[in-house]
Protein backbone atom coordinates (compact mmCIF):
# COMPACT_ATOMS: atom_id res chain seq x y z
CA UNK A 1 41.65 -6.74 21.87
CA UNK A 2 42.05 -10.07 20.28
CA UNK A 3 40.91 -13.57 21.57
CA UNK A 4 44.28 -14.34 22.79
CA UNK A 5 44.26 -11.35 25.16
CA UNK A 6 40.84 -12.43 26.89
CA UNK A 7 40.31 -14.17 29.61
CA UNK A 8 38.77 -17.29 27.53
CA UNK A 9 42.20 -17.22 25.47
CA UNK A 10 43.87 -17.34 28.56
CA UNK A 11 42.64 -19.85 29.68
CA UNK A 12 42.61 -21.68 26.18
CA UNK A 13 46.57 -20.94 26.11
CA UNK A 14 47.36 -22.25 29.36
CA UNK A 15 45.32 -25.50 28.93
CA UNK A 16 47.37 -26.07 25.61
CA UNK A 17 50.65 -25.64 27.01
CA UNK A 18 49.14 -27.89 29.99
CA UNK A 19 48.23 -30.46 27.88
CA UNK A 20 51.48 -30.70 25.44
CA UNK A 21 53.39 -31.02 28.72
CA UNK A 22 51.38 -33.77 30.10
CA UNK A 23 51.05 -35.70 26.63
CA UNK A 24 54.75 -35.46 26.23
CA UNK A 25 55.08 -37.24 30.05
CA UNK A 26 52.90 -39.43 29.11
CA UNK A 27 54.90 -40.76 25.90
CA UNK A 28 58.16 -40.35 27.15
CA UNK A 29 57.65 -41.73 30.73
CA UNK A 30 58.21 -45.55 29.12
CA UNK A 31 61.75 -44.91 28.33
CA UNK A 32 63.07 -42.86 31.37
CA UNK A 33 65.46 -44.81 33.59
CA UNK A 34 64.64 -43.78 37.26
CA UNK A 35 67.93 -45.25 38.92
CA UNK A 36 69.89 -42.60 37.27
CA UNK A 37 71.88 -39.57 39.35
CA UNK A 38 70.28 -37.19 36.85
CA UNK A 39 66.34 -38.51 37.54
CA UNK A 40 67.95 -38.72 41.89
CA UNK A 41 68.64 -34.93 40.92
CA UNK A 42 65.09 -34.33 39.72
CA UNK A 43 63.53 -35.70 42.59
CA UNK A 44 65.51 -33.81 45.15
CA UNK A 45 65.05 -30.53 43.03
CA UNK A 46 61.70 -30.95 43.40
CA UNK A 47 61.05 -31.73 46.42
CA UNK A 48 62.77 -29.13 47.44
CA UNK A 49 60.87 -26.40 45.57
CA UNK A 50 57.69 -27.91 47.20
CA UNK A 51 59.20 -28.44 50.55
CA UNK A 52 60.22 -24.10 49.91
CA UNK A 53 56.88 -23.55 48.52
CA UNK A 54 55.05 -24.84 51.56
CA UNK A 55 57.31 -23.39 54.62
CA UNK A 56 56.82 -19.70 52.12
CA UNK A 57 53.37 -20.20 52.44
CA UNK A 58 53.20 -20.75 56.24
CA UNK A 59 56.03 -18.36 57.33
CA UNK A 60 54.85 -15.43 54.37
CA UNK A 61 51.44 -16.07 53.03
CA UNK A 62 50.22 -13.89 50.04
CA UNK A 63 46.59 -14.77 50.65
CA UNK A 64 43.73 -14.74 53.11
CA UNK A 65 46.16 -17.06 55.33
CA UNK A 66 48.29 -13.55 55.94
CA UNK A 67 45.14 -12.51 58.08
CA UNK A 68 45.83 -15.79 60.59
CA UNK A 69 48.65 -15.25 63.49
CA UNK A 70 51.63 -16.69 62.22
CA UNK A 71 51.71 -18.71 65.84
CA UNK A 72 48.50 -20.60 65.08
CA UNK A 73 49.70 -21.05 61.36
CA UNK A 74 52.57 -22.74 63.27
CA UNK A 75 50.80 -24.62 65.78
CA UNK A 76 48.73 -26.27 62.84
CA UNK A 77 51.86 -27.25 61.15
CA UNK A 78 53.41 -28.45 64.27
CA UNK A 79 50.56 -30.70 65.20
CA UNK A 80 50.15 -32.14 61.19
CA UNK A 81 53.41 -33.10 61.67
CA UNK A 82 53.53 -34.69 65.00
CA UNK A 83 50.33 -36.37 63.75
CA UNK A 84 51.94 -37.77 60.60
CA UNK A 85 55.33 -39.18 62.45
CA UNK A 86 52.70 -40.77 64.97
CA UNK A 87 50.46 -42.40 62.60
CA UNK A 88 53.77 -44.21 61.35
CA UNK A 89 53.95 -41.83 57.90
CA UNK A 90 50.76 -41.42 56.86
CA UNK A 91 50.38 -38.52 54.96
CA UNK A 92 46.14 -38.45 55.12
CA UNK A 93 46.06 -37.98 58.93
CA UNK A 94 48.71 -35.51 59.17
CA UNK A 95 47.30 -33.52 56.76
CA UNK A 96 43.17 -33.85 58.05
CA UNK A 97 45.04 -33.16 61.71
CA UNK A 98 46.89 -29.41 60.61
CA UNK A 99 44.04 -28.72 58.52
CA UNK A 100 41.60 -29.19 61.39
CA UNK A 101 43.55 -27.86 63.87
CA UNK A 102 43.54 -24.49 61.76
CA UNK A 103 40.22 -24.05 60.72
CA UNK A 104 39.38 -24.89 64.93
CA UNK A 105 42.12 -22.00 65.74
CA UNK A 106 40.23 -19.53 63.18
CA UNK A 107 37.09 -20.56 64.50
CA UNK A 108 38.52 -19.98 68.27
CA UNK A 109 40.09 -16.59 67.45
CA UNK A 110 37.26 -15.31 65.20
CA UNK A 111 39.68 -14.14 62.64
């Protein structure tokens, strides 16, 4: 087995590739032009995927979160949500609100 096959070269790999990506953000992010359709395209593409990413995780979780009922998985979401809209858009609140509100309906349901 060779070093690249471990999990230390794994990991060694993965923080490489990590780090060319972020060094080449970092030097090109001076010269891109963010009123342009193709950066409006970028930002819609990914919000998107994180927008699909997140309702994948609530609706079909991989994880421990597949033990919770998908109603209180809901319910959390729903009231993060309602939280963030009534805190005029803050993200922080909505976000402690679901995440509380989940961890109390585990707590409630024993699961």
């Amino acid at each position: 087995m060779s070093f690249f096959e471990t999990p230390w070269g794994l990991l060694v790999i993965g923080f490489a590739a990590s780090s060319f990506w972020r060094a080449a953000g970092a030097v090109l992010s001076g010269r891109i032009e963010i009123d342009t359709p193709l950066f409006d395209w970028c930002v819609c593409v990914t919000q998107a995927l994180v927008g699909g990413l997140m309702v994948r995780a609530i609706l079909l979780p991989s994880t421990a979160l597949a033990e919770v009922p998908l109603g209180d998985r809901v319910l959390a979401c729903a009231i993060g949500v309602s939280v963030f809209l009534l805190m005029r858009w803050r993200v922080m609140p909505g976000v402690a609100a679901g995440t509380a509100s989940l961890v109390a309906l585990i707590v409630w349901r024993g699961v």
